[in-house]
C-alpha atoms as a PDB file:
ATOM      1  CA  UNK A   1       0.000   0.000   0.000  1.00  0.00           C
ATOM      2  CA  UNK A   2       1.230   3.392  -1.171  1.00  0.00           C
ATOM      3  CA  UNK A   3       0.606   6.399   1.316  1.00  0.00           C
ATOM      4  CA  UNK A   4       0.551  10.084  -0.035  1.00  0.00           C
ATOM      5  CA  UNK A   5       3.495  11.630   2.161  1.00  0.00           C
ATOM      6  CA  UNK A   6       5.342  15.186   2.213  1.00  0.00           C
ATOM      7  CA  UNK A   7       8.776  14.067   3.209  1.00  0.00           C
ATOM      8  CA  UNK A   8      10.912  17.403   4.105  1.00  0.00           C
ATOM      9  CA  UNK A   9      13.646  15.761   2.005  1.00  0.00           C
ATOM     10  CA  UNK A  10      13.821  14.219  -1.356  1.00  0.00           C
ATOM     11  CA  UNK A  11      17.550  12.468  -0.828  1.00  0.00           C
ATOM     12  CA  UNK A  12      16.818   8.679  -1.868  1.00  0.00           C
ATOM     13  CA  UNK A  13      20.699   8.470  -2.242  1.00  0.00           C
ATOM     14  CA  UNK A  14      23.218  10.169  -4.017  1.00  0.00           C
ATOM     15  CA  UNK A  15      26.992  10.297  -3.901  1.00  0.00           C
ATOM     16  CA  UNK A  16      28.875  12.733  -2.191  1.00  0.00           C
ATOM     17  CA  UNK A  17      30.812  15.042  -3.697  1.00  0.00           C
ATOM     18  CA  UNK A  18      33.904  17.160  -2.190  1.00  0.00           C
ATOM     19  CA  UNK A  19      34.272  20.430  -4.387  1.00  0.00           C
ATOM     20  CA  UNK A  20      37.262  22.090  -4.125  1.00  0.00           C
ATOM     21  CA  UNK A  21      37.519  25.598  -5.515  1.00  0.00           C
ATOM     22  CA  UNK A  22      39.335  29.138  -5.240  1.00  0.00           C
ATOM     23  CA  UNK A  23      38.349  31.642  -3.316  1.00  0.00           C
ATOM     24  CA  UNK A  24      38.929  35.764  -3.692  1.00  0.00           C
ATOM     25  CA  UNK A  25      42.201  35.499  -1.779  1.00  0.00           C
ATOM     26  CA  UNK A  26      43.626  32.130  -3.853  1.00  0.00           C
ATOM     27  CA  UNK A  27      43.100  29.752  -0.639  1.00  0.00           C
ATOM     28  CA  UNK A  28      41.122  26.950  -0.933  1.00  0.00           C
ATOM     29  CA  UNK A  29      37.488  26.070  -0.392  1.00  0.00           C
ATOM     30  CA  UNK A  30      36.371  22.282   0.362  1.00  0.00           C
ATOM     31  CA  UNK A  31      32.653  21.668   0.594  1.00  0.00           C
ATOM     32  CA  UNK A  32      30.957  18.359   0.779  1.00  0.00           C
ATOM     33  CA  UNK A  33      27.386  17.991  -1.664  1.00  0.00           C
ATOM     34  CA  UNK A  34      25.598  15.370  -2.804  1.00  0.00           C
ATOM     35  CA  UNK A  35      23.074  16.948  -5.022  1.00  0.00           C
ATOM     36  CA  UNK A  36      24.953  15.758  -8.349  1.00  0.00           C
ATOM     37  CA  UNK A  37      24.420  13.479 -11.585  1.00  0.00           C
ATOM     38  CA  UNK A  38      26.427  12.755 -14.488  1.00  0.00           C
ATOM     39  CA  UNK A  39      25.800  12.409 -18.708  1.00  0.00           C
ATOM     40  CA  UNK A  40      28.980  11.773 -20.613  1.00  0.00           C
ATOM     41  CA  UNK A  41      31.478  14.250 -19.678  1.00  0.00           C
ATOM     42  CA  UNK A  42      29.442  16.469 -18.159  1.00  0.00           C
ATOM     43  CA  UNK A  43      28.178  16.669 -14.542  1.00  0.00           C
ATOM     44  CA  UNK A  44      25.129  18.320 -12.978  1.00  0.00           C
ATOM     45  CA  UNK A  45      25.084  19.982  -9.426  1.00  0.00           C
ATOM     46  CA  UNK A  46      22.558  21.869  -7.403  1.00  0.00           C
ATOM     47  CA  UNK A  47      24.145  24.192  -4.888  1.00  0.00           C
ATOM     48  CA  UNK A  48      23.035  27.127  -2.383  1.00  0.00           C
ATOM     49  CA  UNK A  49      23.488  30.452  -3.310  1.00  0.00           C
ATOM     50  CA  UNK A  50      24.752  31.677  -0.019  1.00  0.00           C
ATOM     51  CA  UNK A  51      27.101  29.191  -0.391  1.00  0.00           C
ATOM     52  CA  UNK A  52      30.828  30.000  -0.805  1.00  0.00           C
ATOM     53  CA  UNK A  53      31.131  27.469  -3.303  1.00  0.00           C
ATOM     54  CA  UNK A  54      28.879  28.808  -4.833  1.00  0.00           C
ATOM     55  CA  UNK A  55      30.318  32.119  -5.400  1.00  0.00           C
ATOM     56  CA  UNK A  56      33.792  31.125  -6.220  1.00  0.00           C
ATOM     57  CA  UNK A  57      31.780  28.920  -9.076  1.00  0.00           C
ATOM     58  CA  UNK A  58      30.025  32.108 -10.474  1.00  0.00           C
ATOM     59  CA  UNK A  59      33.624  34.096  -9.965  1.00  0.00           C
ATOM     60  CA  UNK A  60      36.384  31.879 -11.611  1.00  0.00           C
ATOM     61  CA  UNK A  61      34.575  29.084 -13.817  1.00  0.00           C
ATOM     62  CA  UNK A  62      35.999  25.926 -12.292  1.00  0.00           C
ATOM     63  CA  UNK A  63      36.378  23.640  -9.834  1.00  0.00           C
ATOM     64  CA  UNK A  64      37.389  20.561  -9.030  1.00  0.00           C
ATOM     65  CA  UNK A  65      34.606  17.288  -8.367  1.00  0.00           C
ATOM     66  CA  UNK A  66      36.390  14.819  -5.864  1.00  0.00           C
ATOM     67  CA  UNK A  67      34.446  11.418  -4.868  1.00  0.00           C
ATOM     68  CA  UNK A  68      35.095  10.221  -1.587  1.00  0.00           C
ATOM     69  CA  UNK A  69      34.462   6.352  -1.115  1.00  0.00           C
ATOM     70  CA  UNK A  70      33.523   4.878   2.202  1.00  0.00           C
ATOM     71  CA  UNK A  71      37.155   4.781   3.372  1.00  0.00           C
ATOM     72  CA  UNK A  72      36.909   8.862   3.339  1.00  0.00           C
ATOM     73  CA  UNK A  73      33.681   9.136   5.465  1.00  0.00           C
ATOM     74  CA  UNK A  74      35.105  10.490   8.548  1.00  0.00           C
ATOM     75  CA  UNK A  75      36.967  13.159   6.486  1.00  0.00           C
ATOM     76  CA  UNK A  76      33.479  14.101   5.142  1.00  0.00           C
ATOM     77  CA  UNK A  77      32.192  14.025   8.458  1.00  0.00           C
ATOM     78  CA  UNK A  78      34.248  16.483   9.582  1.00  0.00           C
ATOM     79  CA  UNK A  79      33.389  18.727   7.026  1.00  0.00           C
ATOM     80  CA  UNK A  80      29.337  18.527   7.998  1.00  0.00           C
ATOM     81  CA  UNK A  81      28.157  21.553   9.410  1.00  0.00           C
ATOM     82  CA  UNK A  82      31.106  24.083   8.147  1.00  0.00           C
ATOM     83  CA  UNK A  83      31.339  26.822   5.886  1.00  0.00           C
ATOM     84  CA  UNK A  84      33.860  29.014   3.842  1.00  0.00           C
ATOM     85  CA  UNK A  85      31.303  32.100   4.318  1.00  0.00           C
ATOM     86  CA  UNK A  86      31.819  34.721   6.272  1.00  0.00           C
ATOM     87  CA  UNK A  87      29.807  35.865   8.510  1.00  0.00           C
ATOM     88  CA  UNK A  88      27.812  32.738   8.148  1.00  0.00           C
ATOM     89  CA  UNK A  89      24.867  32.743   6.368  1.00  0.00           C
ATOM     90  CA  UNK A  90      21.533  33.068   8.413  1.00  0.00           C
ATOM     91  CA  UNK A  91      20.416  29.871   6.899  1.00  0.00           C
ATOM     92  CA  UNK A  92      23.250  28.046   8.026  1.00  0.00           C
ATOM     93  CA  UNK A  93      23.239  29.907  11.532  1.00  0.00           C
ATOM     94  CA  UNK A  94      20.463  28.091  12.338  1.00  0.00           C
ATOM     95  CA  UNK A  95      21.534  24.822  11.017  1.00  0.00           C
ATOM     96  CA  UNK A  96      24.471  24.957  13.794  1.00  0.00           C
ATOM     97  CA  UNK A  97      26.923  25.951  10.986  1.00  0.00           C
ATOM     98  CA  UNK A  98      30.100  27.470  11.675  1.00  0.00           C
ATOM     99  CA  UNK A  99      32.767  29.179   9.535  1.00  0.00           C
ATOM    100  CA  UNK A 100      36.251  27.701   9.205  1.00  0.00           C
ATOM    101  CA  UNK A 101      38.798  29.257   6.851  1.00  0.00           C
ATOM    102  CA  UNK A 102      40.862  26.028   6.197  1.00  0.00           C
ATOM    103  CA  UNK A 103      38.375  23.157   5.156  1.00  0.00           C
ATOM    104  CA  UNK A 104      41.643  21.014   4.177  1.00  0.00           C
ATOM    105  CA  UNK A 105      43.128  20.883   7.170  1.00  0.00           C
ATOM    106  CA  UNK A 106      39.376  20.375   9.381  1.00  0.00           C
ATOM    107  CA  UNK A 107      39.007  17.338   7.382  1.00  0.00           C
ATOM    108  CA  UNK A 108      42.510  16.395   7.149  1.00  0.00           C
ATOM    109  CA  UNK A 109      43.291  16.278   4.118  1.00  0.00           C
ATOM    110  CA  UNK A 110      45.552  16.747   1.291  1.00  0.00           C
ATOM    111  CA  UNK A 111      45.192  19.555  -1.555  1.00  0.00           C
ATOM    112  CA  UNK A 112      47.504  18.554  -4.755  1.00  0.00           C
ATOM    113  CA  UNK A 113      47.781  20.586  -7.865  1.00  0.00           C
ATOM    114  CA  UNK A 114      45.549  19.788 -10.485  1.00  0.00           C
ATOM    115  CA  UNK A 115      46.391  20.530 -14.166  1.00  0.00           C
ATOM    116  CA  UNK A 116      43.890  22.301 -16.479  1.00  0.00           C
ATOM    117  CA  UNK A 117      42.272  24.319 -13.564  1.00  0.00           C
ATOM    118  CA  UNK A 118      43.036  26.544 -10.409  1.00  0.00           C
ATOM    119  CA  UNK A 119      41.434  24.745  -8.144  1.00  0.00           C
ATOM    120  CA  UNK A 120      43.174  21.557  -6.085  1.00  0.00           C
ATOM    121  CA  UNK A 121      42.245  18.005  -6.439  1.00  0.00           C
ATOM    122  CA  UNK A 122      41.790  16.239  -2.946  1.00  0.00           C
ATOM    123  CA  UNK A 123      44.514  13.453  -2.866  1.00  0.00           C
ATOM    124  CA  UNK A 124      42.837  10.639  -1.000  1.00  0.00           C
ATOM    125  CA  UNK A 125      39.517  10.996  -3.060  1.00  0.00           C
ATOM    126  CA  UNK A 126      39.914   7.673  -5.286  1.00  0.00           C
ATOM    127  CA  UNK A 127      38.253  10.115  -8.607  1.00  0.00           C
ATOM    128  CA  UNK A 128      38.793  13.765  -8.814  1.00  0.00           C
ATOM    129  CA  UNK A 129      37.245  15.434 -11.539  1.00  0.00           C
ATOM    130  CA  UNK A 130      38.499  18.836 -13.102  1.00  0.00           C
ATOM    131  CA  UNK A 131      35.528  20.822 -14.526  1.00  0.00           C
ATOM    132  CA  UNK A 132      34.472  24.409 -15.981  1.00  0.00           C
ATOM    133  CA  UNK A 133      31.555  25.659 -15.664  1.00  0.00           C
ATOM    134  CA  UNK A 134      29.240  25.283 -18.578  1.00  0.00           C
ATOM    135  CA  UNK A 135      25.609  26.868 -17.523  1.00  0.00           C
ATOM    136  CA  UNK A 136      24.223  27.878 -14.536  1.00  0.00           C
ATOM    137  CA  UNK A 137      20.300  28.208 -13.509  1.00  0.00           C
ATOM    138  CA  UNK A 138      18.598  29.965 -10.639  1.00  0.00           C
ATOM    139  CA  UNK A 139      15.905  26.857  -9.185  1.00  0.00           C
ATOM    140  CA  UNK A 140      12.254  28.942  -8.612  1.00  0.00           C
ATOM    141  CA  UNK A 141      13.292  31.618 -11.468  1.00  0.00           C
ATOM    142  CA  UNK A 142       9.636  32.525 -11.705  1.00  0.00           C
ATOM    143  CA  UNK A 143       9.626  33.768  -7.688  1.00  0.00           C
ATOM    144  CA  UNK A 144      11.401  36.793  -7.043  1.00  0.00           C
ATOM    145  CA  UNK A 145      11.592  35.825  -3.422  1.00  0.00           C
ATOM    146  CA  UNK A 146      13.252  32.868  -4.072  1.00  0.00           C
ATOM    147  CA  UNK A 147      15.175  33.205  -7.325  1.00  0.00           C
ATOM    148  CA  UNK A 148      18.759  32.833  -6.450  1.00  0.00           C
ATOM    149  CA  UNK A 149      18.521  31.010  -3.825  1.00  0.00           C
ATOM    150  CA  UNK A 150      19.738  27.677  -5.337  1.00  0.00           C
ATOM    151  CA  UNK A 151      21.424  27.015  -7.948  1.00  0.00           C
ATOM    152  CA  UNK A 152      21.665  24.115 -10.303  1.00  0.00           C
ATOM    153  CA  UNK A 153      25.365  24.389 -12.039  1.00  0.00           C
ATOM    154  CA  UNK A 154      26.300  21.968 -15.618  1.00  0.00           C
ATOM    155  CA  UNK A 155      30.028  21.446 -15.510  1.00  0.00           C
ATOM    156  CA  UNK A 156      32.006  19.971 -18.071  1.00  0.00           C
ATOM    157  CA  UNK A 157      34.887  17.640 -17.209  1.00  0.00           C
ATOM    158  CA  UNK A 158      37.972  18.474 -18.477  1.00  0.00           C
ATOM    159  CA  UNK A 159      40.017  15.695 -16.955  1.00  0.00           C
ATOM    160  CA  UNK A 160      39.423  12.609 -14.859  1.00  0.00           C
ATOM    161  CA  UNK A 161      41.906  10.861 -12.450  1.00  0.00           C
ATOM    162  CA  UNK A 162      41.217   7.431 -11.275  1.00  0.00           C
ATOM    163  CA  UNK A 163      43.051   5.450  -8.537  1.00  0.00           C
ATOM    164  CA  UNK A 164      44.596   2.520  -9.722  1.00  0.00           C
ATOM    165  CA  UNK A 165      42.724   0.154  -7.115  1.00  0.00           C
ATOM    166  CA  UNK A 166      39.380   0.622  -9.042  1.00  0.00           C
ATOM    167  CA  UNK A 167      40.472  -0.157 -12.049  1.00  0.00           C
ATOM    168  CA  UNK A 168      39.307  -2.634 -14.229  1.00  0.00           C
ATOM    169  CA  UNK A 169      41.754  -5.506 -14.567  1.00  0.00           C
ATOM    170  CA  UNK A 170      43.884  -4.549 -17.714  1.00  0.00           C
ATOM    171  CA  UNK A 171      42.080  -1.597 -18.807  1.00  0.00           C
ATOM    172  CA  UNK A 172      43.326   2.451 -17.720  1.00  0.00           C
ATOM    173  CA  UNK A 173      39.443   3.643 -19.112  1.00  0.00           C
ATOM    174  CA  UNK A 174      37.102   1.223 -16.859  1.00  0.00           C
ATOM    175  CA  UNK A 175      36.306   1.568 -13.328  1.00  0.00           C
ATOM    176  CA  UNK A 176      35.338  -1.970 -11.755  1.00  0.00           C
ATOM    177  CA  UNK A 177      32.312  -1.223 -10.058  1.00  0.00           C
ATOM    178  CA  UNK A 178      33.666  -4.265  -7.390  1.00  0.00           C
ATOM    179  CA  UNK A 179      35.683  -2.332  -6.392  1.00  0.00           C
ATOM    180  CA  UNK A 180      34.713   0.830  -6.436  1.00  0.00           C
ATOM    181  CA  UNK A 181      33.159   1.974  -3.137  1.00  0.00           C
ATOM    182  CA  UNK A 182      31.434   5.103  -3.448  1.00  0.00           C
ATOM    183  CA  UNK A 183      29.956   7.002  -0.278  1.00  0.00           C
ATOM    184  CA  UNK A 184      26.560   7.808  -0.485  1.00  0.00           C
ATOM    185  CA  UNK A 185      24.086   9.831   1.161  1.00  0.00           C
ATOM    186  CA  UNK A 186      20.491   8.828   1.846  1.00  0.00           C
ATOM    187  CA  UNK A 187      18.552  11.474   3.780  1.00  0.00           C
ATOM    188  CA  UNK A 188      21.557  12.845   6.083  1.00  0.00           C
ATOM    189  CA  UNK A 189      23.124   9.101   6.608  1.00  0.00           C
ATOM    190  CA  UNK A 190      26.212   7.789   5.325  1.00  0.00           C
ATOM    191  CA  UNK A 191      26.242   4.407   3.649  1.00  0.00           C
ATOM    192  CA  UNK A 192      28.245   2.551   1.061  1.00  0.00           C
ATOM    193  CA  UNK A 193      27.210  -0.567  -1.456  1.00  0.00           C
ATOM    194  CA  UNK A 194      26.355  -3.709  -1.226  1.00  0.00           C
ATOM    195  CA  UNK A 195      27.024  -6.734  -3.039  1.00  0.00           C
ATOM    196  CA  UNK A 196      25.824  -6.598  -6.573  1.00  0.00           C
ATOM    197  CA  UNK A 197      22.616  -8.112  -6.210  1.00  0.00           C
ATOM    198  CA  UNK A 198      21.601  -9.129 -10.337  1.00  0.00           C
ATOM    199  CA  UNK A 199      23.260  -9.505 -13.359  1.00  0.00           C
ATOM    200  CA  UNK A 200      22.166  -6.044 -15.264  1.00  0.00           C
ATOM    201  CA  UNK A 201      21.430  -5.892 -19.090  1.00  0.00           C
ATOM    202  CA  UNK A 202      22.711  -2.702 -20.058  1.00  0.00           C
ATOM    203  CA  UNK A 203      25.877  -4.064 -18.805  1.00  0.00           C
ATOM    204  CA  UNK A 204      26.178  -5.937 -21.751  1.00  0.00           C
ATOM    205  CA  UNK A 205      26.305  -2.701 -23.990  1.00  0.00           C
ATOM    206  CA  UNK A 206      30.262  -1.744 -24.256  1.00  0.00           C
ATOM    207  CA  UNK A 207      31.085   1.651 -22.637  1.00  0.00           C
ATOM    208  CA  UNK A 208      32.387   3.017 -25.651  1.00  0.00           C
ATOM    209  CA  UNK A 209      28.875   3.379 -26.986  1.00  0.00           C
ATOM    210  CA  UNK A 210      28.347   6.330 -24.539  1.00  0.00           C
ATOM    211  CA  UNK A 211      31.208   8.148 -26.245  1.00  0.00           C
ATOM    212  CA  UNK A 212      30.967  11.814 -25.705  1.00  0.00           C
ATOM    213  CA  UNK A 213      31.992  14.284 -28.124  1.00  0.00           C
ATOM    214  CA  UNK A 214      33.196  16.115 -24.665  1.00  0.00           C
ATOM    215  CA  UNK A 215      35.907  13.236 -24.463  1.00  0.00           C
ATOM    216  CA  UNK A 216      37.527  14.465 -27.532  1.00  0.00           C
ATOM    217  CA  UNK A 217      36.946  18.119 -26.989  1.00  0.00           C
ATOM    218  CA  UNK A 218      39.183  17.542 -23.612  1.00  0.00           C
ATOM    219  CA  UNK A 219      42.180  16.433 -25.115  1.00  0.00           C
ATOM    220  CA  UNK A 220      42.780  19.443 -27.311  1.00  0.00           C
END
């Protein structure tokens, strides 16, 4: 039986996502998301607009998409509840947010250079993702009360890295999806995946068939 319900949340699970990005004075910004889906080479992500993210986004044009898997969780964790803003933002006041200037070193860990943007790629994350910004759009555009106030941002990916250790077996361009652990996020809790629990038919259709003209694009 199916109940009509008006959950406060809509987060059936997603993965998180650590954005790095530049702020005004060239430090660093680190904020955990997990509003986020991918198409070929290009990556969708709804953000706040208070956020500081946010604004180094609409500044500079880049950023940096690292995925955390479930060995990173307590780096996330530690992330929860911060902010690169400010004074912090009166919707995040009452959230029990607090502003810290170094998100790196609260979480622990490591910024590395990346190589086709400013922004750092986070050296434990197993994939890190550099990205430009492609499009932005204001969520609730028809309410002037509420225009602005999130943000839905199209990135395209410039560059991906991939730890070795999720590799496929002899090939550089597949991730094994046994042994890739991803963290995810289903309303506010961390978990990970399972076993793989049925054979799947679109897994029969080679990966190259999803070829994006982005691919190319990136290696000019």
């Amino acid at each position: 039986m199916h109940r009509i319900s008006e959950p406060e949340i809509l987060y059936f699970g997603t993965p998180v996502v650590l954005i790095s990005t530049c702020n005004e004075d060239n430090s660093y910004n680190l904020a955990p998301i997990s509003s986020v889906f991918w198409l070929g080479w290009r990556a969708v992500i709804g953000i706040a607009g208070s956020s500081q993210t946010t604004k180094n986004l609409l500044r500079t044009g880049q950023c940096v998409l690292n995925l955390p898997s479930v060995n990173e969780v307590a780096a996330v964790n530690r992330l929860a509840r911060t902010t690169g803003t400010d004074p912090v933002p009166k919707g995040k006041l009452s959230k029990g947010y607090r502003f810290e200037a170094d998100k790196f070193d609260i979480a622990g860990l490591t910024p590395i250079e990346s190589a086709l943007v400013l922004p750092p790629r986070v050296k434990e994350c197993p994939v890190q993702m550099e990205t430009t910004v492609a499009a932005v759009h204001s969520l609730n555009a028809e309410d002037p009360l509420r225009k602005n106030n999130i943000y839905t941002v199209e990135l395209l990916i410039k560059r991906v890295y991939l730890d070795d250790r999720i590799l496929m077996d002899g090939n550089v361009n597949r991730v094994d999806p046994d042994k890739w652990k991803p963290l995810i996020m289903s309303f506010q809790q961390f978990y990970g995946l399972g076993a793989r629990v049925h054979e799947s038919t679109l897994s029969k259709i080679e990966e190259t068939e999803y070829h994006s003209i982005d691919m190319d694009n990136a290696r000019l």
